[in-house]
N, C-alpha and C. Protein backbone atom coordinates (compact mmCIF):
# COMPACT_ATOMS: atom_id res chain seq x y z
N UNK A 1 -0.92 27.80 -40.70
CA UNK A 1 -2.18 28.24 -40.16
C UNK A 1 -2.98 27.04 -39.66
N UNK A 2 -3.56 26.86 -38.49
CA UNK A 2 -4.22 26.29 -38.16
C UNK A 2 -5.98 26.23 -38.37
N UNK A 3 -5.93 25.32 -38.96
CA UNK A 3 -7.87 25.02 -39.57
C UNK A 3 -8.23 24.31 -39.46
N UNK A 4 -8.19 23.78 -37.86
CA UNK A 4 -8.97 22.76 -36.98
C UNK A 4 -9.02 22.86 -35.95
N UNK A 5 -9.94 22.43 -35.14
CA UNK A 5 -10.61 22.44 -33.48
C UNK A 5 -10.96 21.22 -33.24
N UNK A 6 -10.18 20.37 -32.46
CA UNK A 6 -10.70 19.64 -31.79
C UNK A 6 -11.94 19.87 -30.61
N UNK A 7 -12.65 19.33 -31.11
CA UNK A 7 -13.91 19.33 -29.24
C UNK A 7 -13.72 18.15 -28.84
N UNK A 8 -13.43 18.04 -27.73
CA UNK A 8 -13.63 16.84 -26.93
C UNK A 8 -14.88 16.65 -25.78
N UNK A 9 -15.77 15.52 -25.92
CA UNK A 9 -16.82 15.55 -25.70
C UNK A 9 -17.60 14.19 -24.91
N UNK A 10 -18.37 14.13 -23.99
CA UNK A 10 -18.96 13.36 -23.37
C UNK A 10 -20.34 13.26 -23.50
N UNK A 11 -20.41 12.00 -23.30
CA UNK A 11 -22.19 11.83 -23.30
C UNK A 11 -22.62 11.51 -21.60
N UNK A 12 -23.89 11.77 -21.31
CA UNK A 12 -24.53 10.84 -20.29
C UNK A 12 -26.07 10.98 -20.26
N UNK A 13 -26.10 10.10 -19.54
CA UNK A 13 -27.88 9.93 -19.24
C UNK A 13 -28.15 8.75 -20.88
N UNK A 14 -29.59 8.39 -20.72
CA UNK A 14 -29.99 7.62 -21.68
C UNK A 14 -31.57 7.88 -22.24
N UNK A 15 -32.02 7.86 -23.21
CA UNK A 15 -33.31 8.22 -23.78
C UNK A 15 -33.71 9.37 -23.68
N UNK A 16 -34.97 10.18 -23.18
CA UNK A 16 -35.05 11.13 -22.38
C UNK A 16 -34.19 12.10 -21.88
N UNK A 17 -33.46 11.67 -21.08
CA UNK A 17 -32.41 12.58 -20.28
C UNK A 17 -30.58 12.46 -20.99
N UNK A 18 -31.20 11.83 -22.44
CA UNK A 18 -29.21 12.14 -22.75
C UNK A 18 -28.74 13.25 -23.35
N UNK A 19 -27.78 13.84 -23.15
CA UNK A 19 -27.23 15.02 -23.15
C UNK A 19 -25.54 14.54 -23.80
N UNK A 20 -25.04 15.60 -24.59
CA UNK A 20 -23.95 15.74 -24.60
C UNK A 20 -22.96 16.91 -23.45
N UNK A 21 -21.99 16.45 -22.96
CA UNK A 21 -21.36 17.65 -22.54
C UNK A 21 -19.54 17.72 -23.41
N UNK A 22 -19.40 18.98 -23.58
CA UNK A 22 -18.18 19.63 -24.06
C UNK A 22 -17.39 19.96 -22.84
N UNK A 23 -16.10 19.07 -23.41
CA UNK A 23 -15.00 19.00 -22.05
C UNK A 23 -14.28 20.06 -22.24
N UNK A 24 -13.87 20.08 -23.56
CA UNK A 24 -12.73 21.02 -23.72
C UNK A 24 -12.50 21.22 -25.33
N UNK A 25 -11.84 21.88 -25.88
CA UNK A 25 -11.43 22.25 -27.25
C UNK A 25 -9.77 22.71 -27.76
N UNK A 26 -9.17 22.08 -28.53
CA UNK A 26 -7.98 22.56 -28.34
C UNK A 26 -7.66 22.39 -30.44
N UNK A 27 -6.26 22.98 -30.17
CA UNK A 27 -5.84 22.93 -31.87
C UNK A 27 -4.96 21.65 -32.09
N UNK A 28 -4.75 20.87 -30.80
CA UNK A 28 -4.29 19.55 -30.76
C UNK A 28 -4.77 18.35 -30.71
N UNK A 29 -4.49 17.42 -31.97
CA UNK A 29 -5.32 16.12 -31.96
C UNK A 29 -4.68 15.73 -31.31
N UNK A 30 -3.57 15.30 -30.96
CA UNK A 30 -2.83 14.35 -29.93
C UNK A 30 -3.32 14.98 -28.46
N UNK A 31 -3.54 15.99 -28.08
CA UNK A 31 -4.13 16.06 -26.52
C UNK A 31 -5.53 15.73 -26.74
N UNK A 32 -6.24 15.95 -27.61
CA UNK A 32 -7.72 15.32 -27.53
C UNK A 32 -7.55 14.13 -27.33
N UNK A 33 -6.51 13.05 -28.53
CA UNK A 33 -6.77 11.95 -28.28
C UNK A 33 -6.46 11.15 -27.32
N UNK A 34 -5.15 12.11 -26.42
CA UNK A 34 -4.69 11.76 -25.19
C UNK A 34 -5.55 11.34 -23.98
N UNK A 35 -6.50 12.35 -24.23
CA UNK A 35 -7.73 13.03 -23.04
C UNK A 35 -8.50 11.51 -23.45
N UNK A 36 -8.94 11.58 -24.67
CA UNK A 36 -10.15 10.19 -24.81
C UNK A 36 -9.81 9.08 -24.07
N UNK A 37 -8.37 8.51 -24.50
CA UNK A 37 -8.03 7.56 -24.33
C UNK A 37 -7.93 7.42 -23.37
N UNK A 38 -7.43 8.05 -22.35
CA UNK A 38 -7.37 8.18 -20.65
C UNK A 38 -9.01 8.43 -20.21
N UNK A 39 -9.34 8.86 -20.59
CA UNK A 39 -11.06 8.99 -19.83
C UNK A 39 -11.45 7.71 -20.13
N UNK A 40 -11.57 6.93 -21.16
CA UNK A 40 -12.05 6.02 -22.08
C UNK A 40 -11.69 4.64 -21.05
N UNK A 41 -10.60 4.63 -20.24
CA UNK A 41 -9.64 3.42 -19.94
C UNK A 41 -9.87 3.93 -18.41
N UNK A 42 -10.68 4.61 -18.23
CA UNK A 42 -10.71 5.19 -16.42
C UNK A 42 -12.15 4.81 -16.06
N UNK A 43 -12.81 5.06 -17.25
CA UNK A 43 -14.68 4.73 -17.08
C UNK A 43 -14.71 3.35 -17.63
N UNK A 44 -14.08 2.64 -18.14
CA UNK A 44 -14.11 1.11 -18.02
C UNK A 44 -13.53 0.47 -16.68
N UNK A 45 -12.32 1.15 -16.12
CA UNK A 45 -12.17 0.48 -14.49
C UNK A 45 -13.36 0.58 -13.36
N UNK A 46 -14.46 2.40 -13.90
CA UNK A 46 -15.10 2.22 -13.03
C UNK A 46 -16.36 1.36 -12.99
N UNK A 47 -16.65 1.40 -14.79
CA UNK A 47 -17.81 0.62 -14.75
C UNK A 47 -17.59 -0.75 -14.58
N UNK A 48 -16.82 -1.13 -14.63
CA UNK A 48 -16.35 -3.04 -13.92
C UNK A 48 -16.42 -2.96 -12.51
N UNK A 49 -15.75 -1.89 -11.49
CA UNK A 49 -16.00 -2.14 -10.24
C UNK A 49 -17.37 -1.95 -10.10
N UNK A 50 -18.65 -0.78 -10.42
CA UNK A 50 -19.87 -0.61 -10.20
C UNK A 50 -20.60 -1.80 -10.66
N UNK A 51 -19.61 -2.70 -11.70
CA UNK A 51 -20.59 -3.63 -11.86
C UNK A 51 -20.81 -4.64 -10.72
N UNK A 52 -19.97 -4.75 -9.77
CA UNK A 52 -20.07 -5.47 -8.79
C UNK A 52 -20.74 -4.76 -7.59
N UNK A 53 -21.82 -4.24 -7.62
CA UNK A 53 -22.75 -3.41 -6.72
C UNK A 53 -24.35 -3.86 -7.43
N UNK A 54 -24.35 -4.49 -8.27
CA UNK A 54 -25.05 -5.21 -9.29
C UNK A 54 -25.82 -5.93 -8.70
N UNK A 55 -27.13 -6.78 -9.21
CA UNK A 55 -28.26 -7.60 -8.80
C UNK A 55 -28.25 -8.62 -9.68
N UNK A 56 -28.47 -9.69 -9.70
CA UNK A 56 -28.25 -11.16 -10.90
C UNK A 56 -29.39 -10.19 -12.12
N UNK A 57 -30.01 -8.77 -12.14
CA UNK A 57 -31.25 -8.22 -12.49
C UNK A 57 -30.36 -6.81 -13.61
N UNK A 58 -28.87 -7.03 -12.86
CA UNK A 58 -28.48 -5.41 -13.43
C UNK A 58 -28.93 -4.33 -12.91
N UNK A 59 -29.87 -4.22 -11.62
CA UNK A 59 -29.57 -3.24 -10.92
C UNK A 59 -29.04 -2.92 -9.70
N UNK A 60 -29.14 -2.00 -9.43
CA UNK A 60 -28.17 -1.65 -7.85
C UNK A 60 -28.34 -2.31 -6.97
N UNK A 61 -27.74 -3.08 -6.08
CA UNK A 61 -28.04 -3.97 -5.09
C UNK A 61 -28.30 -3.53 -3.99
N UNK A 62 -29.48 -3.05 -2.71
CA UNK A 62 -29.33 -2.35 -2.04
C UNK A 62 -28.32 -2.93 -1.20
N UNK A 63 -28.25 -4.36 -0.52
CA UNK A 63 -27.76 -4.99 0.32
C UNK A 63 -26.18 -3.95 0.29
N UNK A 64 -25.40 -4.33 -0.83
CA UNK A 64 -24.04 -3.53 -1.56
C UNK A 64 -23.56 -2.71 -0.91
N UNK A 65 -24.64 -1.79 -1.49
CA UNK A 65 -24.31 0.09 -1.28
C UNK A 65 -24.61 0.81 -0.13
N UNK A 66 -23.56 1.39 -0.29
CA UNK A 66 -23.39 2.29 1.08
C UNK A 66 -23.99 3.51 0.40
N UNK A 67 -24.54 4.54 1.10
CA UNK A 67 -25.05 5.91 0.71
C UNK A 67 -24.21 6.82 -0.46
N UNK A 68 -22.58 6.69 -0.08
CA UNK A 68 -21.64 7.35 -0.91
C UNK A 68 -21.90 6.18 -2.59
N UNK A 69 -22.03 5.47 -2.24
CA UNK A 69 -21.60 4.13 -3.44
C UNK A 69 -22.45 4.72 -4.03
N UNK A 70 -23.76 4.29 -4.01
CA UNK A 70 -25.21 4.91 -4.35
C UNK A 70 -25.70 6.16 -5.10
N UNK A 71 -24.78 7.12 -4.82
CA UNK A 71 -24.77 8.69 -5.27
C UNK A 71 -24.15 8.46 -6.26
N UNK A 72 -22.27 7.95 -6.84
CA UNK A 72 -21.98 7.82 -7.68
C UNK A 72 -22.30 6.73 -8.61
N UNK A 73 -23.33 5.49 -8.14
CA UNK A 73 -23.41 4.54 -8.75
C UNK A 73 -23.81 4.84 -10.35
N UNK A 74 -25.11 5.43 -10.22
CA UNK A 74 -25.60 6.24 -11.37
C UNK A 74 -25.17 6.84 -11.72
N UNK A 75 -24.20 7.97 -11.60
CA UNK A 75 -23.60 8.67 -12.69
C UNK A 75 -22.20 8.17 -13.00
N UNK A 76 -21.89 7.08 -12.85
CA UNK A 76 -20.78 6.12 -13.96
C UNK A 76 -21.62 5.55 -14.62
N UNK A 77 -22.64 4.60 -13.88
CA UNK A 77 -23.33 3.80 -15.04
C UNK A 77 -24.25 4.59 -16.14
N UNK A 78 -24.28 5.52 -15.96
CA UNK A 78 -25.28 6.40 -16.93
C UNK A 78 -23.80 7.28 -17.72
N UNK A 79 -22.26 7.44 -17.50
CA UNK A 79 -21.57 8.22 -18.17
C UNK A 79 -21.84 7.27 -19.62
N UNK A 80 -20.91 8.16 -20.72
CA UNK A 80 -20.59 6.91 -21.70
C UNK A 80 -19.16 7.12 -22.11
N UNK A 81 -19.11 7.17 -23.01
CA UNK A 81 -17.53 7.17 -24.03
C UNK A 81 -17.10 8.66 -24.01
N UNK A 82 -16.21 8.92 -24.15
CA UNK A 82 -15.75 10.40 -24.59
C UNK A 82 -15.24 10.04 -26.31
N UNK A 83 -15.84 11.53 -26.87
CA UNK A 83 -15.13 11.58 -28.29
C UNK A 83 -15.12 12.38 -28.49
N UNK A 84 -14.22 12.78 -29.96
CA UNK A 84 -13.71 13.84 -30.70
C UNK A 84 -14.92 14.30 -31.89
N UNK A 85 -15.04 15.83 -31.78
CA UNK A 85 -15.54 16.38 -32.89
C UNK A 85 -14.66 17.57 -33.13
N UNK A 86 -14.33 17.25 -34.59
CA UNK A 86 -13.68 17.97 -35.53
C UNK A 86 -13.98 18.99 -36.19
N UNK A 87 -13.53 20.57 -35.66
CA UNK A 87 -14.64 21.36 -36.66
C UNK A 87 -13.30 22.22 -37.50
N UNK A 88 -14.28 22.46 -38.92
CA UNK A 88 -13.01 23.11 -39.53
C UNK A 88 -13.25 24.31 -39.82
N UNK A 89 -12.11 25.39 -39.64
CA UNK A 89 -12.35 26.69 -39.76
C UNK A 89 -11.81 26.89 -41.18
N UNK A 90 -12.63 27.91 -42.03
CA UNK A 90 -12.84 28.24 -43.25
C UNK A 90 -12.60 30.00 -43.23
């Protein structure tokens, strides 16, 4: 019998505006942890390239960005980590 749920789960925004969002839920820890680890290792490639759209200040450079850049700039730099919550059925 199975008596666990993985949630797999994201954050974004900061202070004010942070929110969790729920990706998905499954009875498998190995696809949750599959999912993290691949999201986890995809939003570190992007936040290293966005970091180079950057100001010696840490913010967006207008000079940089193109209109498209700009739209997604903020919502990588505002994603965060993905993680697992564990719920147990009783």
């Amino acid at each position: 019998m199975r008596d666990r749920i993985y949630l797999v789960k994201r954050s974004i925004g900061s202070y004010e505006d942070y929110h969790v969002i729920d990706i998905f839920a499954t009875w498998s820890k190995e696809t949750a942890d599959r999912y993290v680890e691949k999201h986890n290792r995809i939003l570190e490639h992007w936040l290293g390239y966005m970091k180079g759209f950057q100001d010696n200040y840490g913010y967006r450079d207008e000079k940089k960005c193109t209109t498209a850049i700009s739209y997604r700039y903020y919502e990588v730099i505002d994603s965060g980590q993905a993680f697992i919550e564990e719920i147990e059925i009783r």
